[in-house]
N, C-alpha and C. Protein backbone atom coordinates (compact mmCIF):
# COMPACT_ATOMS: atom_id res chain seq x y z
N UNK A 1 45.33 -1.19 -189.15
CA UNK A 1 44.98 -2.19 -190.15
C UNK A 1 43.47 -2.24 -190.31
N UNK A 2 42.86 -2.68 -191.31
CA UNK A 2 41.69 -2.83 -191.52
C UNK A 2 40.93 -4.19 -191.65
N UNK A 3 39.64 -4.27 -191.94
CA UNK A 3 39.00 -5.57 -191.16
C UNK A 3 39.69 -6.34 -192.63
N UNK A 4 39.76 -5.68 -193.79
CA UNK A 4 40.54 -7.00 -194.68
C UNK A 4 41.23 -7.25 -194.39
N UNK A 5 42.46 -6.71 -194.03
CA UNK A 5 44.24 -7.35 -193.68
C UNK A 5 43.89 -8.25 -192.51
N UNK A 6 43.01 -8.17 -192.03
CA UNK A 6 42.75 -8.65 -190.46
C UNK A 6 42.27 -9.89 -191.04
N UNK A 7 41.20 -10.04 -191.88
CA UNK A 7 41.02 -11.39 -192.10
C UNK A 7 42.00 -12.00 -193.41
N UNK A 8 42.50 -11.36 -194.14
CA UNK A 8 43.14 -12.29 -195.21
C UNK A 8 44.37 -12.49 -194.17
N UNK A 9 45.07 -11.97 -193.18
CA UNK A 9 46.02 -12.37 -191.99
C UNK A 9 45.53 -13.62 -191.26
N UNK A 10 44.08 -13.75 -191.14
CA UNK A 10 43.68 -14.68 -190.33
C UNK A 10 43.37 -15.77 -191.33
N UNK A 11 43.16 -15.38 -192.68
CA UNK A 11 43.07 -16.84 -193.13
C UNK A 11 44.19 -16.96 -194.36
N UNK A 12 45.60 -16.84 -193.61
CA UNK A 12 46.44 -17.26 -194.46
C UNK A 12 47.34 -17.74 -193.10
N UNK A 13 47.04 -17.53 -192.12
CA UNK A 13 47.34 -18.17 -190.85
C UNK A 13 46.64 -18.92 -190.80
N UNK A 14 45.74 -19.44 -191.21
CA UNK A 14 44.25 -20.72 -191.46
C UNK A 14 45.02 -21.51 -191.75
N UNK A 15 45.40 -21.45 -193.02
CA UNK A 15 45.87 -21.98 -194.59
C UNK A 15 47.49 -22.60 -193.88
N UNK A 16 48.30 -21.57 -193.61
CA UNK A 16 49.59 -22.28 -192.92
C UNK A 16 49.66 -23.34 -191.78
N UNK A 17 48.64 -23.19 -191.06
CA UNK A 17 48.09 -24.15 -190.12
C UNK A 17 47.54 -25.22 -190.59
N UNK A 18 46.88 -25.58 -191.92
CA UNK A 18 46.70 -27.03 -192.87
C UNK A 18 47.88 -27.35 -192.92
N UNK A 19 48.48 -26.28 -193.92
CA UNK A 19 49.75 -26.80 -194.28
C UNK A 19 51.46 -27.07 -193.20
N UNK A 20 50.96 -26.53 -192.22
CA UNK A 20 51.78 -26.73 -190.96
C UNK A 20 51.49 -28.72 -190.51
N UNK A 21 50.54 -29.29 -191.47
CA UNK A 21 50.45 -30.29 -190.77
C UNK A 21 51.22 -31.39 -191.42
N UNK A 22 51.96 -30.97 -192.70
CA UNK A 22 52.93 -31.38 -192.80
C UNK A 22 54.60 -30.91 -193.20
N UNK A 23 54.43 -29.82 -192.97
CA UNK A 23 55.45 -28.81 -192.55
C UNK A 23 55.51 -27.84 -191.22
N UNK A 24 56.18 -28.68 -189.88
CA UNK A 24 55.96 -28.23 -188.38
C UNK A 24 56.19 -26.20 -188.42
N UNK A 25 57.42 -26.09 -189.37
CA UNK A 25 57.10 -24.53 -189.10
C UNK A 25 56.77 -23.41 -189.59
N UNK A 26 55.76 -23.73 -190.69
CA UNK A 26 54.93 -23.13 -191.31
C UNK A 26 53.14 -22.97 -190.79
N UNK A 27 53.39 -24.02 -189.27
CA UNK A 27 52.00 -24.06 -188.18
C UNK A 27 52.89 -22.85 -187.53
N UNK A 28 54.09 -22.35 -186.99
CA UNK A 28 53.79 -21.83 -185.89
C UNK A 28 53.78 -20.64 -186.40
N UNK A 29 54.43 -20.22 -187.78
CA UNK A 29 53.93 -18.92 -188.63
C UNK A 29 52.45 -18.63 -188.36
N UNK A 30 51.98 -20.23 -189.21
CA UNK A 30 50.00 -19.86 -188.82
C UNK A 30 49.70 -19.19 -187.55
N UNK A 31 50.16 -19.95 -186.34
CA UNK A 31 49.33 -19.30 -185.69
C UNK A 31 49.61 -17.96 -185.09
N UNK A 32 50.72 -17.39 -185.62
CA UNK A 32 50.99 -16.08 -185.38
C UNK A 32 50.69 -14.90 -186.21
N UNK A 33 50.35 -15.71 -187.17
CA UNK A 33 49.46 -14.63 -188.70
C UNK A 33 48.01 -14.68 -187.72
N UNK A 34 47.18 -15.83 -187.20
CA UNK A 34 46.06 -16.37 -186.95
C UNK A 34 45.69 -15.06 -185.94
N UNK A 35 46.73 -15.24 -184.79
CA UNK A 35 46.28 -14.49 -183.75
C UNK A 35 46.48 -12.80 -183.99
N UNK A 36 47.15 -12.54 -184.88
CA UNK A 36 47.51 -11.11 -185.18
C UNK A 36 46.10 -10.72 -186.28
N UNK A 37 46.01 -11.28 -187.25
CA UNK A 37 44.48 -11.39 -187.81
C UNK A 37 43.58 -11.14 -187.08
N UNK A 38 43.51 -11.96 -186.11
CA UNK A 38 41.94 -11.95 -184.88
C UNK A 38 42.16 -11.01 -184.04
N UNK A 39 43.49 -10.38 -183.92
CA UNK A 39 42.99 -9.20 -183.24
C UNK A 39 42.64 -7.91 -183.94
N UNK A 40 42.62 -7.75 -185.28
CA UNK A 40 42.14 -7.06 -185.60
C UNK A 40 41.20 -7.39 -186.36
N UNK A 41 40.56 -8.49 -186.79
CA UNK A 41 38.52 -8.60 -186.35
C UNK A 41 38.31 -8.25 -185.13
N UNK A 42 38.80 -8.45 -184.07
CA UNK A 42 38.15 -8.51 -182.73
C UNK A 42 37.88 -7.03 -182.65
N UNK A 43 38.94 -6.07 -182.91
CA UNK A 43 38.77 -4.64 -182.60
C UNK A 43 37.78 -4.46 -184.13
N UNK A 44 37.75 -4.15 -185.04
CA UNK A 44 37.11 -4.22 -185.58
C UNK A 44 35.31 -4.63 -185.32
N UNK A 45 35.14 -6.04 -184.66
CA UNK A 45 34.13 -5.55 -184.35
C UNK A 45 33.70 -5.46 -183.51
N UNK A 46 34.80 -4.69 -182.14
CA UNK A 46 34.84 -4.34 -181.05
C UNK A 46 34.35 -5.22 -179.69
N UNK A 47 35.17 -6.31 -179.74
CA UNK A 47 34.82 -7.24 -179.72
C UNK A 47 36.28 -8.48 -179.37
N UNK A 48 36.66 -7.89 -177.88
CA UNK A 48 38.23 -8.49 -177.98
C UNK A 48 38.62 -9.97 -177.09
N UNK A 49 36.53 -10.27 -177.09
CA UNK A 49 36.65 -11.92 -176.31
C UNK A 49 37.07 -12.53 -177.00
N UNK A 50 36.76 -12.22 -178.83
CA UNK A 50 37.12 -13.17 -179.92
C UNK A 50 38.87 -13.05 -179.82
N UNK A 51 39.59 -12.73 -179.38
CA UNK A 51 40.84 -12.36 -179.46
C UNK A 51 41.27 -13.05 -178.50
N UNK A 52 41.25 -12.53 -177.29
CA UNK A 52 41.38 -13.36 -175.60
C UNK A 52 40.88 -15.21 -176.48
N UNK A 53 39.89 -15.75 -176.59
CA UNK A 53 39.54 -16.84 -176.36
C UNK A 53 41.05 -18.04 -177.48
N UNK A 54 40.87 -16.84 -178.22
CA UNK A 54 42.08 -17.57 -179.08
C UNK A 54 43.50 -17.40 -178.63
N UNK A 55 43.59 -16.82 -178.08
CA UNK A 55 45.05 -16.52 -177.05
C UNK A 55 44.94 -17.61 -176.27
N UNK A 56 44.04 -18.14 -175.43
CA UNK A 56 43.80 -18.93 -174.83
C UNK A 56 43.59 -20.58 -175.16
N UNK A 57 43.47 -20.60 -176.45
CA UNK A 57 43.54 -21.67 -177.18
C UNK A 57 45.50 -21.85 -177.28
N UNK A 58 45.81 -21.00 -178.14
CA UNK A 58 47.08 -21.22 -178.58
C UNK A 58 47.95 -21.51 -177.06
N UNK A 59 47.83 -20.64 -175.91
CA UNK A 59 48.53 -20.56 -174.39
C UNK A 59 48.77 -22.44 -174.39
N UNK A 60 47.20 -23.18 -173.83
CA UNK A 60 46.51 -24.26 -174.01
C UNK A 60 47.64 -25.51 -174.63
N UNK A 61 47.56 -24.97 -176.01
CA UNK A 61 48.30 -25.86 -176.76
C UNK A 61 49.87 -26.28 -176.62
N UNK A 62 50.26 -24.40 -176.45
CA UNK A 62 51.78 -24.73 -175.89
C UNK A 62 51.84 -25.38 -174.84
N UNK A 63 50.99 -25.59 -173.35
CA UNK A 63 51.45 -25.84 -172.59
C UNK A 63 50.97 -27.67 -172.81
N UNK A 64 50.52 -27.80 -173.20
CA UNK A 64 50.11 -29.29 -173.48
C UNK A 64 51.15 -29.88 -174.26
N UNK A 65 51.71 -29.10 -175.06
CA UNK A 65 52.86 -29.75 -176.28
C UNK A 65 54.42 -29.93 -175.12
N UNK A 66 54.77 -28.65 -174.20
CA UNK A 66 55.80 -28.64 -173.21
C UNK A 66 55.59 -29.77 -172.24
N UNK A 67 54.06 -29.64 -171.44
CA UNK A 67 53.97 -30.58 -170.60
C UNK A 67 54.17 -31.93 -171.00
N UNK A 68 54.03 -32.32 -172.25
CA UNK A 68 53.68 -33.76 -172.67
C UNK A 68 55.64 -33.90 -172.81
N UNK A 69 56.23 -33.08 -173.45
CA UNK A 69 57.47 -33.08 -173.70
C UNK A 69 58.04 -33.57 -172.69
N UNK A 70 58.26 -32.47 -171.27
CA UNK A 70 59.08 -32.96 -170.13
C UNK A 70 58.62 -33.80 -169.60
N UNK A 71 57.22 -34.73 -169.75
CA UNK A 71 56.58 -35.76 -169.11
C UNK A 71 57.59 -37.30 -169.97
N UNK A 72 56.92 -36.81 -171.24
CA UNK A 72 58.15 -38.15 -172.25
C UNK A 72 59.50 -38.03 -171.95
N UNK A 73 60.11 -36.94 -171.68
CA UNK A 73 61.42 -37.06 -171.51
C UNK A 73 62.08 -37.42 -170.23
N UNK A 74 61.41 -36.88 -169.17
CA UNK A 74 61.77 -37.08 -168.24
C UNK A 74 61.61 -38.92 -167.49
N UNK A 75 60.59 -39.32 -168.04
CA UNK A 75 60.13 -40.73 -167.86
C UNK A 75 61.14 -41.33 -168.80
N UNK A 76 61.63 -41.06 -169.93
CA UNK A 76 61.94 -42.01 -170.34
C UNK A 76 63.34 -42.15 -170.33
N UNK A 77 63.85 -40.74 -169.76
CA UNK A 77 65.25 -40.87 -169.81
C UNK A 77 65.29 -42.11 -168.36
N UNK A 78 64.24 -41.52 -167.23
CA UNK A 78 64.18 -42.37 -165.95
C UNK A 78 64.31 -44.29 -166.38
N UNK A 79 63.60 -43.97 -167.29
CA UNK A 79 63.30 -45.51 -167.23
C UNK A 79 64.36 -46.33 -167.72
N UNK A 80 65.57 -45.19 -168.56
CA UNK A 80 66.62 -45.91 -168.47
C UNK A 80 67.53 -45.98 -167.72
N UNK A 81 67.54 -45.15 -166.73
CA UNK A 81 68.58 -45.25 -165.73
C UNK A 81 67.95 -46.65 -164.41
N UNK A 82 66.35 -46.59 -164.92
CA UNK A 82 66.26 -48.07 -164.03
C UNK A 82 66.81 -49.19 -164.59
N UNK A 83 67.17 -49.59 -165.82
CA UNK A 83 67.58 -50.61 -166.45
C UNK A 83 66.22 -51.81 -166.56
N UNK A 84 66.72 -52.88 -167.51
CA UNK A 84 65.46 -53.77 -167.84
C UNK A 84 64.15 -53.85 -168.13
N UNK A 85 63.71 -54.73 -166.98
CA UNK A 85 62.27 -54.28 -167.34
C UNK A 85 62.18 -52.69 -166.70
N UNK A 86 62.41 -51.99 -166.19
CA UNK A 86 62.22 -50.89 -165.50
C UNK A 86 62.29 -49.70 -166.64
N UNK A 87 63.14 -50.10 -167.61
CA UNK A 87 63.08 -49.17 -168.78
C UNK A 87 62.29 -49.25 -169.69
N UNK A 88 61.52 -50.24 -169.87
CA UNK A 88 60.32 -50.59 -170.37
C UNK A 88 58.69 -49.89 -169.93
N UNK A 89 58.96 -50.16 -168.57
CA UNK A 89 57.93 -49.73 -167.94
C UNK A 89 57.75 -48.08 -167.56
N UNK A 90 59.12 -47.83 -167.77
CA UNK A 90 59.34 -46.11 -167.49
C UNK A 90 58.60 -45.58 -168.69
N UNK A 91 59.11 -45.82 -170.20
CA UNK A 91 58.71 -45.33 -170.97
C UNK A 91 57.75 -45.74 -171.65
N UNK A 92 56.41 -46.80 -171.31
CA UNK A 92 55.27 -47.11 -171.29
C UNK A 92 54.53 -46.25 -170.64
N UNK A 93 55.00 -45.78 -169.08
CA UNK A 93 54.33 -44.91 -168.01
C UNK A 93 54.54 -43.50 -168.66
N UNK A 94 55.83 -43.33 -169.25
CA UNK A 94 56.05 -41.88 -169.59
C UNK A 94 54.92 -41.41 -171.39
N UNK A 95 55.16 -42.51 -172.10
CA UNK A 95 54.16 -42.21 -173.27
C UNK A 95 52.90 -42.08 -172.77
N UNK A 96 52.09 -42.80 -172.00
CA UNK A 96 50.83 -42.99 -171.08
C UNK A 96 50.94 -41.26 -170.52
N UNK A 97 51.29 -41.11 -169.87
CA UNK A 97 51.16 -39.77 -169.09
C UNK A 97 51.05 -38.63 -170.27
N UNK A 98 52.25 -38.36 -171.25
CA UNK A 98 52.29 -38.06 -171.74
C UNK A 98 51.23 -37.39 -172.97
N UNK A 99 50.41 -38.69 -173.34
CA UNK A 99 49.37 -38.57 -174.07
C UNK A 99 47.99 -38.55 -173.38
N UNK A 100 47.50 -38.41 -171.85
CA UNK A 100 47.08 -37.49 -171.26
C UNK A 100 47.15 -35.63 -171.13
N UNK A 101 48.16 -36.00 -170.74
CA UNK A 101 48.37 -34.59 -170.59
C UNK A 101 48.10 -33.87 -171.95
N UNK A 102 49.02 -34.28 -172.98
CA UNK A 102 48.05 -33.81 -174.37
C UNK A 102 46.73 -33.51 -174.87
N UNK A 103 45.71 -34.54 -174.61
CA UNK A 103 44.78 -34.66 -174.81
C UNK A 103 43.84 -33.54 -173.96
N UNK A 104 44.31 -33.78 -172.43
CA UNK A 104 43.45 -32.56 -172.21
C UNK A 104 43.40 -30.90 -172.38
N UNK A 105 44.89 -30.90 -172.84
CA UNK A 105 45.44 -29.34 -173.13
C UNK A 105 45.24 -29.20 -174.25
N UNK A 106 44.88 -30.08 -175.33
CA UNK A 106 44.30 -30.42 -176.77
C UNK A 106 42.93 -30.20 -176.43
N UNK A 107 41.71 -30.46 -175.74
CA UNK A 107 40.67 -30.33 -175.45
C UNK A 107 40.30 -28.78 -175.42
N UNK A 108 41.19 -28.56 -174.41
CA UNK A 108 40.95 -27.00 -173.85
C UNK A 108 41.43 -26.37 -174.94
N UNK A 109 42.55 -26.55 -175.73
CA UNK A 109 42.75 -25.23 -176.71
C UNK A 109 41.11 -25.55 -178.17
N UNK A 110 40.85 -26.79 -177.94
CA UNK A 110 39.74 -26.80 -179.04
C UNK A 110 38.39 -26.00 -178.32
N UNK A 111 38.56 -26.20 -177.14
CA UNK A 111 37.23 -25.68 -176.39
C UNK A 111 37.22 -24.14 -177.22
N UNK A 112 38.78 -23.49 -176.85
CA UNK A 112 38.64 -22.15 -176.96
C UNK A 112 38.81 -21.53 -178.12
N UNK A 113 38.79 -22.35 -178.91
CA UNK A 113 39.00 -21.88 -180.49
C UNK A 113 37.83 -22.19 -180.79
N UNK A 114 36.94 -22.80 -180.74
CA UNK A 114 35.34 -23.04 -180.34
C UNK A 114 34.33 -21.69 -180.22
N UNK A 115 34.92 -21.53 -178.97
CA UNK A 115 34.66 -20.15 -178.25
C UNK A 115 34.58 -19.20 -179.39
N UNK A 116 35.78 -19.04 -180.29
CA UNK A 116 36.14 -17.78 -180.95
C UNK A 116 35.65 -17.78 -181.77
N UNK A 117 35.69 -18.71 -182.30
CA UNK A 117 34.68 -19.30 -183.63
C UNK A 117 33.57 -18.79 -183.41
N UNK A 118 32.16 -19.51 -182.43
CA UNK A 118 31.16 -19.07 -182.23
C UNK A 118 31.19 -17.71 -182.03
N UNK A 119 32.12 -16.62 -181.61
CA UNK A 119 32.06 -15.16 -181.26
C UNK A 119 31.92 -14.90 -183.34
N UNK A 120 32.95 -15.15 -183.57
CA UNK A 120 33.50 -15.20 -185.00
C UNK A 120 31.73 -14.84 -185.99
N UNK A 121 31.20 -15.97 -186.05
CA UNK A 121 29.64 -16.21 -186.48
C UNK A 121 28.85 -15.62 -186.13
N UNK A 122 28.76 -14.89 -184.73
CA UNK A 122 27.64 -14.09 -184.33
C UNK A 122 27.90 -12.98 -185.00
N UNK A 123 29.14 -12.30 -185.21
CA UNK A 123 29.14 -11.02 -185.13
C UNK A 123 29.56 -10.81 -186.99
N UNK A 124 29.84 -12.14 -187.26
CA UNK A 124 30.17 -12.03 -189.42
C UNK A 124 29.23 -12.44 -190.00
N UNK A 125 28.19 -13.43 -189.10
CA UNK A 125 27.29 -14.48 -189.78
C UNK A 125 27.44 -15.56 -190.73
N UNK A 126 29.39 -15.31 -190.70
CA UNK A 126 29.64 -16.63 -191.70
C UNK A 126 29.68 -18.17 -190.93
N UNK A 127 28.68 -18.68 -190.95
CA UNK A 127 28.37 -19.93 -190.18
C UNK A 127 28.60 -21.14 -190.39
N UNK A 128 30.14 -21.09 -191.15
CA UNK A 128 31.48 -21.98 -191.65
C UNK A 128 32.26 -21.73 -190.35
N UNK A 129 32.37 -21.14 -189.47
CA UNK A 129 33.15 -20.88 -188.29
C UNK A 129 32.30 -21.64 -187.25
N UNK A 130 31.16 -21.77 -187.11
CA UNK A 130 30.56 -22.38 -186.20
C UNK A 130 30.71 -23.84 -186.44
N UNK A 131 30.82 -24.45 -187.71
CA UNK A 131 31.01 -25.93 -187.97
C UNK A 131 32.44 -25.84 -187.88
N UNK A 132 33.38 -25.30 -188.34
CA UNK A 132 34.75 -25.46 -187.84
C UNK A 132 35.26 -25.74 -186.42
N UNK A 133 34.72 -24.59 -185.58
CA UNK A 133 34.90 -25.09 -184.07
C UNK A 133 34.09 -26.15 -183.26
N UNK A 134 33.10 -26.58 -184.00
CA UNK A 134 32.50 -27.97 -183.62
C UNK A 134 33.49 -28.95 -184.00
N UNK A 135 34.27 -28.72 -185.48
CA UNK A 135 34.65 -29.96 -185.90
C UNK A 135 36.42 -30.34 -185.07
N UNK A 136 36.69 -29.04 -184.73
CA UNK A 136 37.78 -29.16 -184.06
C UNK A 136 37.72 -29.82 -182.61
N UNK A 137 36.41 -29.18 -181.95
CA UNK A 137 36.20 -29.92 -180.73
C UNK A 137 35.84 -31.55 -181.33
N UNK A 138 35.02 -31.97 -181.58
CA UNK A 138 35.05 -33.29 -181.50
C UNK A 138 36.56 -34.19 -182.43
N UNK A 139 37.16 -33.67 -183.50
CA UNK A 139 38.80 -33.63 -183.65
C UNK A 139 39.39 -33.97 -182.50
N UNK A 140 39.14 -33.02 -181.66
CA UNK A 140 40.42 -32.91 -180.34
C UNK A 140 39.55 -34.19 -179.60
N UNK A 141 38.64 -34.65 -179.42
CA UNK A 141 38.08 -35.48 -178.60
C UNK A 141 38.64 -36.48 -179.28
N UNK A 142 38.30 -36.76 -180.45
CA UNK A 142 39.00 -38.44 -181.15
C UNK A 142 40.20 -38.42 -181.39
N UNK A 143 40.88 -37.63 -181.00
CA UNK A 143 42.44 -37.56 -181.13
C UNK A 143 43.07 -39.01 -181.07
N UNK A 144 42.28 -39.76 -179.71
CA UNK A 144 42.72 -41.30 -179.45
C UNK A 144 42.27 -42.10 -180.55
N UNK A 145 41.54 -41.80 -181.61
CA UNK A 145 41.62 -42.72 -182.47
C UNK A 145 41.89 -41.74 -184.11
N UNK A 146 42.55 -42.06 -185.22
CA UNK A 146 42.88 -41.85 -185.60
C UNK A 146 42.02 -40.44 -186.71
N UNK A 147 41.20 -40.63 -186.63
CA UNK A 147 39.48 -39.87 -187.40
C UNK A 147 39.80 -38.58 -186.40
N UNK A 148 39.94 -38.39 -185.49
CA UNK A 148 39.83 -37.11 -185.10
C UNK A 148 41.34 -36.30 -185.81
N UNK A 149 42.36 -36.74 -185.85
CA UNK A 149 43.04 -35.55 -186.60
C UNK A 149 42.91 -35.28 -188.03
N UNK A 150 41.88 -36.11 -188.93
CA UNK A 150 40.99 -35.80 -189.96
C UNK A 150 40.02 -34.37 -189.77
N UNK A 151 39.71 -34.95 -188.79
CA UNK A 151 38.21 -33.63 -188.46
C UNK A 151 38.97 -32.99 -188.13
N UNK A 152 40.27 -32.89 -187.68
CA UNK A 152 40.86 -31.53 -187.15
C UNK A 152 41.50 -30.57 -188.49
N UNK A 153 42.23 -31.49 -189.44
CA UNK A 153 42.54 -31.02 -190.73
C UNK A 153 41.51 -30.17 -191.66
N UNK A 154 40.54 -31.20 -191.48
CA UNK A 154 39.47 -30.56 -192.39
C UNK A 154 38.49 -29.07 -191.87
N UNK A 155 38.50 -29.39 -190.32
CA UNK A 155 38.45 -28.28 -189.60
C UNK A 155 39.03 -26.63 -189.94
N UNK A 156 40.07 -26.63 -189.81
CA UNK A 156 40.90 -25.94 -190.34
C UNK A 156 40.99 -25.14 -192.09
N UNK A 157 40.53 -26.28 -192.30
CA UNK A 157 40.04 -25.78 -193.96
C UNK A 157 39.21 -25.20 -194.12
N UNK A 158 37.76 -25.88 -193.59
CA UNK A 158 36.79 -24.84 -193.08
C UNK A 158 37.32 -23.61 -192.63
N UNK A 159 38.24 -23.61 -191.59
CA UNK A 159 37.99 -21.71 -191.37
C UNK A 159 38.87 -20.86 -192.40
N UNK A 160 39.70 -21.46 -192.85
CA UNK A 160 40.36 -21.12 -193.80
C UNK A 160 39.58 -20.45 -195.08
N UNK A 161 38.41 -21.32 -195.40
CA UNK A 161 37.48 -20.34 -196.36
C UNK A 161 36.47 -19.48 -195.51
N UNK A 162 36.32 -19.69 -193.89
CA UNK A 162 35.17 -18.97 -193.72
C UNK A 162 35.81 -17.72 -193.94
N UNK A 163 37.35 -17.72 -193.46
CA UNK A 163 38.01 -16.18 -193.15
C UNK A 163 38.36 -15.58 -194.46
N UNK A 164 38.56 -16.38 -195.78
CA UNK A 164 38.23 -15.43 -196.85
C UNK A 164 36.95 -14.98 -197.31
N UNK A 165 35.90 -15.48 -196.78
CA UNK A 165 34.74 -15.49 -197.64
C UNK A 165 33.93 -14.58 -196.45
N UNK A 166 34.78 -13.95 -195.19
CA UNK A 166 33.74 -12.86 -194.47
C UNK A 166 33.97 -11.43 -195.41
N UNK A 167 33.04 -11.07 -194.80
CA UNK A 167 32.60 -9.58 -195.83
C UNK A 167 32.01 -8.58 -194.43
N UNK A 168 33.00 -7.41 -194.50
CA UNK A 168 32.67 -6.17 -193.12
C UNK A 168 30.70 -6.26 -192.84
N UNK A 169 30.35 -6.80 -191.78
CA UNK A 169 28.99 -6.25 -191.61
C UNK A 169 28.54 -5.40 -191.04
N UNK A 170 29.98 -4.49 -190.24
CA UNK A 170 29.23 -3.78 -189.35
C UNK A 170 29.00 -1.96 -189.82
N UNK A 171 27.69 -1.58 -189.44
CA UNK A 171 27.91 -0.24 -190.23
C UNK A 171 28.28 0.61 -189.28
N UNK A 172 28.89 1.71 -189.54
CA UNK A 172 29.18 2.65 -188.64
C UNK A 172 28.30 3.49 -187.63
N UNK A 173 28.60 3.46 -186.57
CA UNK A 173 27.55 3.85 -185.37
C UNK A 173 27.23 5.77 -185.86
N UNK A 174 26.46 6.03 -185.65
CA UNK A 174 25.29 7.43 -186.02
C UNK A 174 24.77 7.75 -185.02
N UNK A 175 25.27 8.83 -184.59
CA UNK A 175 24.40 9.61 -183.56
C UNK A 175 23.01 9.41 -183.95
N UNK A 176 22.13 9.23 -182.68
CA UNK A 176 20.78 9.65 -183.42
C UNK A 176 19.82 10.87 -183.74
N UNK A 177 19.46 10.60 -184.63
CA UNK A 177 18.63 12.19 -185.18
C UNK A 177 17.86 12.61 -184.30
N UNK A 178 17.33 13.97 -184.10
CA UNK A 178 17.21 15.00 -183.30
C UNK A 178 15.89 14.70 -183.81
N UNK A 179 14.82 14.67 -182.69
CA UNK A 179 13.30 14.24 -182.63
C UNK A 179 12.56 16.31 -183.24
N UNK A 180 12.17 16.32 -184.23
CA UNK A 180 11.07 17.73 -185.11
C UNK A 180 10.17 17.83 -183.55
N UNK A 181 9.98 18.92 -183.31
CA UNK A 181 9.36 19.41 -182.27
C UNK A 181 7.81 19.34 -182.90
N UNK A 182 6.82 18.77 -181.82
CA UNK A 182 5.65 18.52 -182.27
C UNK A 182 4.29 19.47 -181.83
């Protein structure tokens, strides 16, 4: 594949990932267009931390979305087998835990989409990827109040045009010329 398919892959996995936010499985398309895209920028511009860091984002996320799952479920099925107040308090303790555990596996996958981003900008110079993974990290930080899954939406949009609007910079490597005898 070439560095276009690689990025119109990565930013139509952008684009499904907006729109995954109100259609759940048209995100997990995104992020499988996303990560198949970034690996071929990454090889492209040889360059496969940008690839790894986003693997590591998405890993991140699943396990934060599972962990938070069997944390709510398991608490809350508990809290009804305590009865009364005990079922109250189960699934107070189990949402509580729950939205920990999120938050920090939400942190870490923004850290590392961050990461990729900034790789993303050094090596395209489109420096719409560097405000995207800022806006996602502080997103994932306000998650507890309602403004951060704004910045995370709009986040997303951002990379969504950075990844149509990169253009190949890298030129092809050249032996170097043979020094005229002096």
């Amino acid at each position: 594949m070439s560095f276009e398919s690689g990025k119109n892959l990565a930013g139509i996995g952008a684009l499904f990932l907006v729109i995954g936010s109100f259609v759940p499985f048209l995100g997990i398309v995104g992020i499988i267009l996303l990560l198949v895209g970034l690996q071929y920028i990454a090889r492209y511009y040889n360059d496969n931390k940008i690839f790894q860091d986003a693997l590591y984002a998405v890993i991140f996320g699943i396990i934060g979305i599972v962990a938070a799952g069997v944390a709510l479920a398991s608490l809350f099925f508990g809290g009804f087998f305590l009865g009364g107040d005990g079922a109250f308090l189960g699934l107070a303790a189990g949402v509580i835990i729950a939205l920990v555990v999120t938050f920090i596996f939400y942190i870490l996958m923004a850290l590392y989409f961050r990461k990729a981003f900034d790789s993303l900008t050094d090596k395209s110079g489109q420096e719409m990827f560097r405000t995207a993974g800022l806006l996602l990290l502080i997103g994932a930080i306000l998650t507890i109040i309602i403004i951060g899954l704004i910045l995370i939406f709009v986040a997303w949009i951002m990379a969504t045009i950075a990844f149509f609007s990169m253009t190949p910079t890298k030129t092809p490597q050249q032996p170097p010329s043979p020094q005229p005898p002096s």
